[in-house]
N, C-alpha and C. Protein backbone atom coordinates (compact mmCIF):
# COMPACT_ATOMS: atom_id res chain seq x y z
N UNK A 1 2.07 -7.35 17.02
CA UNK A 1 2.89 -6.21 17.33
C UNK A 1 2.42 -4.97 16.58
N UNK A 2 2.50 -5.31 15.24
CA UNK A 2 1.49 -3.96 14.40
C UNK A 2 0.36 -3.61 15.09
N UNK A 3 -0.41 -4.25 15.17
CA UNK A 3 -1.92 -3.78 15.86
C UNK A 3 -1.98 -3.18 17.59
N UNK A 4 -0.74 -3.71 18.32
CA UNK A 4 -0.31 -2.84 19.36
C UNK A 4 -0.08 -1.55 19.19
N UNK A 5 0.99 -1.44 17.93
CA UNK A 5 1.60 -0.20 18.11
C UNK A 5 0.90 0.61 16.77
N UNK A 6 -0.18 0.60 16.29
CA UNK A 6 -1.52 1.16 15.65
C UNK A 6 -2.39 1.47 16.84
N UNK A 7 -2.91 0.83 18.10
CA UNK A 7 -3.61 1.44 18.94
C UNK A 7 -2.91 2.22 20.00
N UNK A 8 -1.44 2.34 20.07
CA UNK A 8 -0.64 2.98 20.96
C UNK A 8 -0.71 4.42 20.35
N UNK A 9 -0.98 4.62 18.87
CA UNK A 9 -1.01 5.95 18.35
C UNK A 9 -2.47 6.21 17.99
N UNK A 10 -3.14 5.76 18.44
CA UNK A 10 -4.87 5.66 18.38
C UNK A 10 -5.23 5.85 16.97
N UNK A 11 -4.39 5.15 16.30
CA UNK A 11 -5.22 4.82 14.54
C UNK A 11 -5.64 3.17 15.02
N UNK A 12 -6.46 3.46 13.48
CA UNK A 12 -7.28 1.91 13.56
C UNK A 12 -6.98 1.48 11.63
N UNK A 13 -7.31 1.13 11.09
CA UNK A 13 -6.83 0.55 9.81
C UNK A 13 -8.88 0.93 9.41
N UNK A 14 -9.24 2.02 9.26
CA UNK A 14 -10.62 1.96 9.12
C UNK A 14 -10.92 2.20 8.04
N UNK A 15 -10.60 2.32 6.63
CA UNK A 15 -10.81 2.14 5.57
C UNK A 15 -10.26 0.52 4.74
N UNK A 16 -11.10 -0.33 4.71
CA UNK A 16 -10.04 -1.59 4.45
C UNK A 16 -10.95 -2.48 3.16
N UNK A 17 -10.38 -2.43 2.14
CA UNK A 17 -11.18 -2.98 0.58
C UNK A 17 -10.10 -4.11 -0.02
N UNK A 18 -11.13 -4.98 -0.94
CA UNK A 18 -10.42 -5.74 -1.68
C UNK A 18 -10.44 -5.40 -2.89
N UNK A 19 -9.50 -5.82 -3.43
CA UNK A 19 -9.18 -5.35 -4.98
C UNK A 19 -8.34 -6.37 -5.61
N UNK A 20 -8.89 -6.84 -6.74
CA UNK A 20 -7.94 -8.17 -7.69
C UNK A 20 -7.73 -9.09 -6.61
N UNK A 21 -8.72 -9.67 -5.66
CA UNK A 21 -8.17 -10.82 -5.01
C UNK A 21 -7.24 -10.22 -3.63
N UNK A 22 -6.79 -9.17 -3.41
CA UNK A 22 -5.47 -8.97 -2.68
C UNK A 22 -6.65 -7.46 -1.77
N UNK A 23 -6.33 -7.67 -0.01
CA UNK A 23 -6.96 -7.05 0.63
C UNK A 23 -5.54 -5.88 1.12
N UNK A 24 -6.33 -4.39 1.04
CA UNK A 24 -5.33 -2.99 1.32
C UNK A 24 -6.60 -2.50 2.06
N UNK A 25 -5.90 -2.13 3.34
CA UNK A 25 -6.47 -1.28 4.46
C UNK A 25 -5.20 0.17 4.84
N UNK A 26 -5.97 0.86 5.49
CA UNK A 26 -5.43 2.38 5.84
C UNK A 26 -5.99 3.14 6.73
N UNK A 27 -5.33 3.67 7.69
CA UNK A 27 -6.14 4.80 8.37
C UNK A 27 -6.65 5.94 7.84
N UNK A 28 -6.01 6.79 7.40
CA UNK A 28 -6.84 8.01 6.59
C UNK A 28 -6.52 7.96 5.26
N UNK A 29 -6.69 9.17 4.73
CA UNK A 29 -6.89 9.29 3.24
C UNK A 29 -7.69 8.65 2.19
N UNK A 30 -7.00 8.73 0.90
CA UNK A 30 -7.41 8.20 -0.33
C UNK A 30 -6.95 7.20 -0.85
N UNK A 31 -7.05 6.08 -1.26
CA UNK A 31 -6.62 5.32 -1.68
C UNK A 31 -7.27 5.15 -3.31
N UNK A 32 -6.63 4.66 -4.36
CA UNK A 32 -6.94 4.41 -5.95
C UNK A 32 -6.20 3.27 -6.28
N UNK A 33 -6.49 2.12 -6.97
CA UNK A 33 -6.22 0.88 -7.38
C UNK A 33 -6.47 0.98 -8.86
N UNK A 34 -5.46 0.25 -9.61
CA UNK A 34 -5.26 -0.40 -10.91
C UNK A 34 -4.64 -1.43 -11.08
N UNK A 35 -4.52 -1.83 -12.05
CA UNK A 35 -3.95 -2.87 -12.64
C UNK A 35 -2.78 -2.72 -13.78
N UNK A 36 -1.16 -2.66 -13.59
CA UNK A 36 -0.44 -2.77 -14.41
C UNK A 36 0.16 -3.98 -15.22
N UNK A 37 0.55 -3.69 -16.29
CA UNK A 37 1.29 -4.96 -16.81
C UNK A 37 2.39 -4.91 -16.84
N UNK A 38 3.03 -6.33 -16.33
CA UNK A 38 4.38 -6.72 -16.36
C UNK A 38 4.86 -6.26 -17.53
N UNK A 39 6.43 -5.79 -17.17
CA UNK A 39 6.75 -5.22 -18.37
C UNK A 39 7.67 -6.84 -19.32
N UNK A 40 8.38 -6.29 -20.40
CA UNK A 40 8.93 -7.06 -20.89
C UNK A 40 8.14 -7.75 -21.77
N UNK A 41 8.22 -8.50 -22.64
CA UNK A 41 8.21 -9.36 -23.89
C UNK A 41 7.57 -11.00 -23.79
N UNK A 42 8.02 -11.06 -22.31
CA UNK A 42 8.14 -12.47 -21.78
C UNK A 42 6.36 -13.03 -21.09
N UNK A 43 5.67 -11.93 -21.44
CA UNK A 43 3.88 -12.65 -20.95
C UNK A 43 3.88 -12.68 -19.71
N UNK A 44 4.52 -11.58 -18.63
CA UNK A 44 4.86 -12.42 -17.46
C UNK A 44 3.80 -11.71 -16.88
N UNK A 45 1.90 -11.41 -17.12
CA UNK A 45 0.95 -10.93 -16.63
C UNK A 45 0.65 -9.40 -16.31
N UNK A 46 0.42 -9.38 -15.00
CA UNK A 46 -0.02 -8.06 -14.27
C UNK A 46 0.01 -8.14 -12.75
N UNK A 47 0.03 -7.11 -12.35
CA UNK A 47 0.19 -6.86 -10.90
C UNK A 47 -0.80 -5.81 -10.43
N UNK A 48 -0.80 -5.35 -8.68
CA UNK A 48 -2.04 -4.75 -8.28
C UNK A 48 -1.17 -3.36 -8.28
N UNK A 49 -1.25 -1.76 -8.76
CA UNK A 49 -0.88 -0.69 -7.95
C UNK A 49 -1.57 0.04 -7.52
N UNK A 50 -1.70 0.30 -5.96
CA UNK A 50 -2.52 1.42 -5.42
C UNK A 50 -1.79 2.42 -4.82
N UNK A 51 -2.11 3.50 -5.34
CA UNK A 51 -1.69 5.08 -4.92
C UNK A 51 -2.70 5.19 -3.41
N UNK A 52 -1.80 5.72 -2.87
CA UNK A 52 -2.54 6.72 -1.30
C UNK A 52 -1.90 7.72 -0.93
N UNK A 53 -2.99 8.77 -0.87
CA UNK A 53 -2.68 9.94 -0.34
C UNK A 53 -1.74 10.42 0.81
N UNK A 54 -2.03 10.20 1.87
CA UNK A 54 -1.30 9.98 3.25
C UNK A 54 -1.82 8.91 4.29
N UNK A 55 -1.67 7.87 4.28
CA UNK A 55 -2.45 7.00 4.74
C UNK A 55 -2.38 6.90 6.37
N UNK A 56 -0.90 6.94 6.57
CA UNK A 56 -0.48 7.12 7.98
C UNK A 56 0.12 5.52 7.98
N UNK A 57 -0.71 4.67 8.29
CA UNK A 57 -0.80 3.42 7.68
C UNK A 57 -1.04 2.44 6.88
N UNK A 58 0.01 1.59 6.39
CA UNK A 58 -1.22 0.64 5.18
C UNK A 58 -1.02 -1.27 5.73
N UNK A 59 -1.86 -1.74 5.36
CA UNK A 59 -1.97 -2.95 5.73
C UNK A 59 -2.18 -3.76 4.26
N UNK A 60 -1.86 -4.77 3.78
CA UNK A 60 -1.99 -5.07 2.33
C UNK A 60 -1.60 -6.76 2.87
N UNK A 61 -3.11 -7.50 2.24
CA UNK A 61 -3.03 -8.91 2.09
C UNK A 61 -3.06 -9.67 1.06
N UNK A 62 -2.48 -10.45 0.81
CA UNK A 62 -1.94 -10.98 -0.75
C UNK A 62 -1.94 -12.44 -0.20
N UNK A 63 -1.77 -13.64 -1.06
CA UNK A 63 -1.30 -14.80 -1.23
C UNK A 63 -0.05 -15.40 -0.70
N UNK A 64 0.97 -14.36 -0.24
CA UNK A 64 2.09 -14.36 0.02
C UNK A 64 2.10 -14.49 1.54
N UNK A 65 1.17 -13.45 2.19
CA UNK A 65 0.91 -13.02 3.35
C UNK A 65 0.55 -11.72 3.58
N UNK A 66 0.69 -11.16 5.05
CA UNK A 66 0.27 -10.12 5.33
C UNK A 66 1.46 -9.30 5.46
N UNK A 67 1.23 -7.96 5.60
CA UNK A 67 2.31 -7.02 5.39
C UNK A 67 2.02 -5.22 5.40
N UNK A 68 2.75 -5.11 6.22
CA UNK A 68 2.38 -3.50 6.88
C UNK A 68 3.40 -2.57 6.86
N UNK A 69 3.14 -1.13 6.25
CA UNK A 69 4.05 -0.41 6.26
C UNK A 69 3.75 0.88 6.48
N UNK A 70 4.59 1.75 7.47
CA UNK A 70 4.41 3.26 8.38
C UNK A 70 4.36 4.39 7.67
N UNK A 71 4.06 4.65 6.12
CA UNK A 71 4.59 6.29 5.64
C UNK A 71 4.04 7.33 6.61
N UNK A 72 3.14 7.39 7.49
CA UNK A 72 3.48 8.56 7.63
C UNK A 72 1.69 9.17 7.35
N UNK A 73 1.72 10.63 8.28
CA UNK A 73 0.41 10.94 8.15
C UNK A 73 0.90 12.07 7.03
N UNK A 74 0.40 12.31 5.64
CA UNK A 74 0.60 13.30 4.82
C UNK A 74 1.61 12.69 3.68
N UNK A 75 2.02 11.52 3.99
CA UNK A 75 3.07 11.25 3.08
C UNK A 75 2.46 10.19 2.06
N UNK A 76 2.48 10.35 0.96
CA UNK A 76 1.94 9.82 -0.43
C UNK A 76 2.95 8.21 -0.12
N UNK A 77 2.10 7.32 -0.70
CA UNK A 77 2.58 6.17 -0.80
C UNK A 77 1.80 5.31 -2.26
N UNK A 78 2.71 4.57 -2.72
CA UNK A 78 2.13 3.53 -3.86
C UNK A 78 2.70 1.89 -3.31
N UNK A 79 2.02 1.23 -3.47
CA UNK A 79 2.12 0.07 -3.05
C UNK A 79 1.62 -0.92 -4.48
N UNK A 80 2.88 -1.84 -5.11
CA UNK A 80 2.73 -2.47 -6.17
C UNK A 80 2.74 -4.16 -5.46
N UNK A 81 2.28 -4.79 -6.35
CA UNK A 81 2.17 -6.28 -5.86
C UNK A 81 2.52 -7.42 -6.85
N UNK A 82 4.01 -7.24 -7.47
CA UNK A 82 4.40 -8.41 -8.77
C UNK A 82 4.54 -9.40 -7.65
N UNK A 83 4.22 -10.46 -8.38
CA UNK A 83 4.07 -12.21 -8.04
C UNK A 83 3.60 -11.75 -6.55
N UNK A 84 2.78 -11.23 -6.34
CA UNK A 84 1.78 -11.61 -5.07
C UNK A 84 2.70 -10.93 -3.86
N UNK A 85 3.90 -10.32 -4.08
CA UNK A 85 4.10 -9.60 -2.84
C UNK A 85 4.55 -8.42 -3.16
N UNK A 86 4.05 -7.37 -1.48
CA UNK A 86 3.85 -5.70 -1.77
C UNK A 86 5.22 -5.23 -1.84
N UNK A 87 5.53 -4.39 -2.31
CA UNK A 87 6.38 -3.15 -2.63
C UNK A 87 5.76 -1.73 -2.06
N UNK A 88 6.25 -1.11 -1.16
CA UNK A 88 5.69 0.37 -0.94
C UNK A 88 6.88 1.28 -1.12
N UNK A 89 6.17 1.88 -2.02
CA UNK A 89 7.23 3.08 -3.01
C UNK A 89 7.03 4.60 -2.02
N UNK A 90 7.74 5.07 -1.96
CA UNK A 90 7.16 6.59 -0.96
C UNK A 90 7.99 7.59 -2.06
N UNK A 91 7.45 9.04 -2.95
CA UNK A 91 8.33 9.89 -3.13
C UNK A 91 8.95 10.46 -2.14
N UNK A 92 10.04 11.50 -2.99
CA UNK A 92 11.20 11.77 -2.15
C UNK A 92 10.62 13.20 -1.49
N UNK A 93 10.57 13.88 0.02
CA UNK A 93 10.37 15.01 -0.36
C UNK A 93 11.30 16.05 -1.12
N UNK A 94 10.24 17.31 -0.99
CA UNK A 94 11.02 17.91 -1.93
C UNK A 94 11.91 19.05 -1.39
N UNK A 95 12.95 18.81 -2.04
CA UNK A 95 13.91 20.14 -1.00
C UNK A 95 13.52 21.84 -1.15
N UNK A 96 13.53 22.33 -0.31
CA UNK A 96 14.08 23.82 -1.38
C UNK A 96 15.26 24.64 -0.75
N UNK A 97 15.93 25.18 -1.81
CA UNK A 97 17.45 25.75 -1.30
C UNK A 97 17.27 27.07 -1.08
């Protein structure tokens, strides 16, 4: 169904890399990957975060499974990955009064 309605808006997922084991694809922009650590006291490791510019689309494969999410052409997205599944964070825009 994703890949229908990715060629119904004539994107393709054409930037697509692995990083720490876990595969992130995107139609346009920038994408940047790191590595954070779990917070807390408790040793509980690290996880994957990648920042993107406006991706339009992102596609992100992990251990967990696959998993796709719409921000938007221009809209900043971060996508985190504790215990092997994604989180996509979007800021808020910004108002003005």
């Amino acid at each position: 169904m994703f890949q229908s309605a990715l060629k119904s808006q004539g994107l393709t997922l054409k930037y697509v890399f692995d990083f720490n084991g876990d595969t992130f694809g995107r139609a346009i922009g920038d994408g940047d990957c790191d590595v954070a650590a779990a917070g807390g006291s408790a040793g509980l490791g690290s996880y994957d975060v990648c920042e993107f510019t406006g991706p339009a689309v992102l596609y992100v494969k992990t251990g967990k499974g696959e998993f796709f999410y719409l921000p938007g052409v221009g809209h900043k997205a971060t996508v985190m990955t504790p215990n092997g599944v994604p989180r996509c964070v979007m800021a808020a825009p910004k108002l003005d009064y």
